[in-house]
Protein backbone atom coordinates (compact mmCIF):
# COMPACT_ATOMS: atom_id res chain seq x y z
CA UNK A 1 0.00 0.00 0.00
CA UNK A 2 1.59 3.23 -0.58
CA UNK A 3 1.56 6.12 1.27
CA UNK A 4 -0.55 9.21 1.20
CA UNK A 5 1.02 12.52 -0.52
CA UNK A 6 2.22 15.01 1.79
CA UNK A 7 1.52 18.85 0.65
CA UNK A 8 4.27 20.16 -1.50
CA UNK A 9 4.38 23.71 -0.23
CA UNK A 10 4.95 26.66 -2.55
CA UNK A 11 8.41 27.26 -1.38
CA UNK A 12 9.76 24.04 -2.46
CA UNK A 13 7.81 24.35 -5.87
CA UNK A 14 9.26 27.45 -6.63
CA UNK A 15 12.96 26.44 -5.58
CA UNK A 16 12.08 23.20 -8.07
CA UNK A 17 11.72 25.14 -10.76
CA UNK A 18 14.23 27.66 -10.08
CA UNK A 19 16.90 24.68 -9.69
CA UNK A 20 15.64 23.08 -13.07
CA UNK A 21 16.15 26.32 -14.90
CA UNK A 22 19.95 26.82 -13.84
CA UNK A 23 21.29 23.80 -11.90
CA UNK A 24 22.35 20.68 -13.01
CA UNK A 25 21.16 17.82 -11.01
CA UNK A 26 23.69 16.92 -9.15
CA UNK A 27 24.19 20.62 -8.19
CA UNK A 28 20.45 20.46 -6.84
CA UNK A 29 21.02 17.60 -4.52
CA UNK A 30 23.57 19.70 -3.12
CA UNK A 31 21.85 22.74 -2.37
CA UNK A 32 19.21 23.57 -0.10
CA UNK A 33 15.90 25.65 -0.76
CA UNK A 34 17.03 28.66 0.63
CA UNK A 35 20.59 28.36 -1.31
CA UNK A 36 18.76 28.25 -4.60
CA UNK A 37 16.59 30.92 -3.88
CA UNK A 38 19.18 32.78 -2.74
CA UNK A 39 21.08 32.97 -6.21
CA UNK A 40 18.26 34.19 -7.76
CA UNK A 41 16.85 37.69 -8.62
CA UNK A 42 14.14 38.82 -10.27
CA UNK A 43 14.05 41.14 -13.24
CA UNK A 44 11.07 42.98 -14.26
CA UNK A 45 11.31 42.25 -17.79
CA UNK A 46 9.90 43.19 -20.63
CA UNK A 47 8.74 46.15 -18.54
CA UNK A 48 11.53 47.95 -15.86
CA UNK A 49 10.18 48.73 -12.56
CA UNK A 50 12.26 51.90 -12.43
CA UNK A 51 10.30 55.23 -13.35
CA UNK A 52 9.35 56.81 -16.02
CA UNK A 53 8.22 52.72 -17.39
CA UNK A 54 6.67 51.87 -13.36
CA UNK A 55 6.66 47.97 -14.50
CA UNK A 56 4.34 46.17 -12.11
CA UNK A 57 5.16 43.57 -9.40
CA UNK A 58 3.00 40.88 -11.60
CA UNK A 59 3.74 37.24 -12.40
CA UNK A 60 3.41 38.07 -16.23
CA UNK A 61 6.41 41.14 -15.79
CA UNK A 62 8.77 38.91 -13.16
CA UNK A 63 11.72 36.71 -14.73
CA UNK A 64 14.06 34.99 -12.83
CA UNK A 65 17.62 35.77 -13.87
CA UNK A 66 20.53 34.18 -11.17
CA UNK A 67 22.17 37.22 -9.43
CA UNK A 68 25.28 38.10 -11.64
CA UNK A 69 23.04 37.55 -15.58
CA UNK A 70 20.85 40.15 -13.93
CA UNK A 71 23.70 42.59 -12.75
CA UNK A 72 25.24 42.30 -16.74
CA UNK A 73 21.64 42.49 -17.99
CA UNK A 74 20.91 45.75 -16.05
CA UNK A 75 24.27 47.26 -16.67
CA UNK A 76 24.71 46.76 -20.21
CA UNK A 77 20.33 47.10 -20.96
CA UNK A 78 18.30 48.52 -18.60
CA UNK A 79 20.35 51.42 -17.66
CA UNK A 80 21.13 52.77 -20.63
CA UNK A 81 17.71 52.46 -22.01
CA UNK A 82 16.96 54.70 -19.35
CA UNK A 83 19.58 57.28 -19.86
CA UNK A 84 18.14 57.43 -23.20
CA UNK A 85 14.79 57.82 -22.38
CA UNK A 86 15.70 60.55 -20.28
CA UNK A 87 17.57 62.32 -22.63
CA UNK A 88 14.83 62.30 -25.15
CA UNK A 89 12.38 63.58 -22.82
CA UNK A 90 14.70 66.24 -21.67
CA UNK A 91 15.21 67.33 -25.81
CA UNK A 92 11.20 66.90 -26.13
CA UNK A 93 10.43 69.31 -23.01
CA UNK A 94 13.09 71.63 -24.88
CA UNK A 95 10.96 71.60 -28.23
CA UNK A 96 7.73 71.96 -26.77
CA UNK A 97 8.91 75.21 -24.59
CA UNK A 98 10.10 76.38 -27.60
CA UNK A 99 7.24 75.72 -30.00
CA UNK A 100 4.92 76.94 -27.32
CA UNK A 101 6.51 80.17 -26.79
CA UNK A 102 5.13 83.66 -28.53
CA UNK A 103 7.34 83.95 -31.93
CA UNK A 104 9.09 86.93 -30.51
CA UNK A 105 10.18 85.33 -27.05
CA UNK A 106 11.26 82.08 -28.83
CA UNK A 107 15.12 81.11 -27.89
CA UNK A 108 17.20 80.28 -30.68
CA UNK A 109 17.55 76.90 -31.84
CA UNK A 110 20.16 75.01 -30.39
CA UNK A 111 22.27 73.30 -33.52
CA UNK A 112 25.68 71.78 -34.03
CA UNK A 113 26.14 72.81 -37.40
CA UNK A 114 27.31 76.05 -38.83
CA UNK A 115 25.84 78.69 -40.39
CA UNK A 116 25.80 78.80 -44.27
CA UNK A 117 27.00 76.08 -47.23
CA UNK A 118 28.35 72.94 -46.26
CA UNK A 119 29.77 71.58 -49.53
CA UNK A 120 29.13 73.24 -53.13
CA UNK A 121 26.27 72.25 -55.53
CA UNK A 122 27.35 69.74 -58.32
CA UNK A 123 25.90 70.18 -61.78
CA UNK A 124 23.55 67.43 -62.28
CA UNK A 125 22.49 68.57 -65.45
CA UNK A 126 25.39 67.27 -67.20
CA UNK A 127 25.86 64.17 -69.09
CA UNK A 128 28.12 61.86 -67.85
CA UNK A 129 31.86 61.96 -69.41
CA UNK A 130 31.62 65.53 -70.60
CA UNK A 131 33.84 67.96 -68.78
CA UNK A 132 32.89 71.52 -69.64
C-alpha cells in the first residue's frame, strides 16, 4: 500500500523550478531551498520597474535571472535604455517650450552645425563623361 502525498508547499515548488532552470542535477542535490533561492533575482522584464516605465510587481512582468546575468543584464540594458529615455524627454520638453513660446520670445535653436553652405552644388544637369 503506498503512502498518502504530503503537501508540497509553494516554497519548495518554486525552488524546483528555479533549480531546473539553472542547476544541473547533481548541483540540486547539493543545495538547499534557501541556497537556490538565494542565487536568484528577479528582473522585471519586458517592462523595468524603475520610473518613467513603473513595470508592475506581476507574475506576467517577473523573470528569474541568477544574481550576476541580472547585474550584466541591467548594466549593459536597462540602464542605458533609461539614460536614453531621459535624454529624449529632456530634448522633447526643450521643443515643446520652444514651439509653445510667442514667436518673438522664442530662444534660438540650439544646432551643431554652422551657419551657411556645407559643400558646393554639383551640376547634375550634365551628361556623364563631358567635362565643360
Amino acid at each position: 500500500m503506498t503512502r498518502p502525498r504530503k503537501h508540497i508547499g509553494l516554497k519548495t515548488k518554486l525552488a524546483a523550478a528555479i533549480g531546473a532552470l539553472f542547476f544541473s542535477y547533481d548541483e540540486r542535490k547539493e543545495l538547499s531551498e534557501d541556497q537556490i533561492l538565494s542565487l536568484v533575482q528577479w528582473d522585471h522584464d519586458p517592462v523595468p520597474h524603475a520610473a518613467p516605465y513603473n513595470g508592475p510587481d506581476t507574475h506576467d512582468n517577473l523573470v528569474p535571472n541568477l544574481i550576476i546575468q541580472h547585474r550584466i543584464k541591467t548594466a549593459t540594458k536597462d540602464v542605458p535604455a533609461m539614460a536614453k529615455g531621459k535624454r529624449v524627454a529632456a530634448t522633447e520638453a526643450e521643443f515643446r517650450a520652444r514651439i509653445l513660446a510667442p514667436r518673438d520670445q522664442r530662444p534660438p535653436k540650439k544646432t551643431s552645425f554652422k551657419s551657411g553652405r556645407k559643400m558646393q552644388s554639383r551640376n547634375t544637369f550634365k551628361k556623364r563623361g563631358e567635362h565643360g
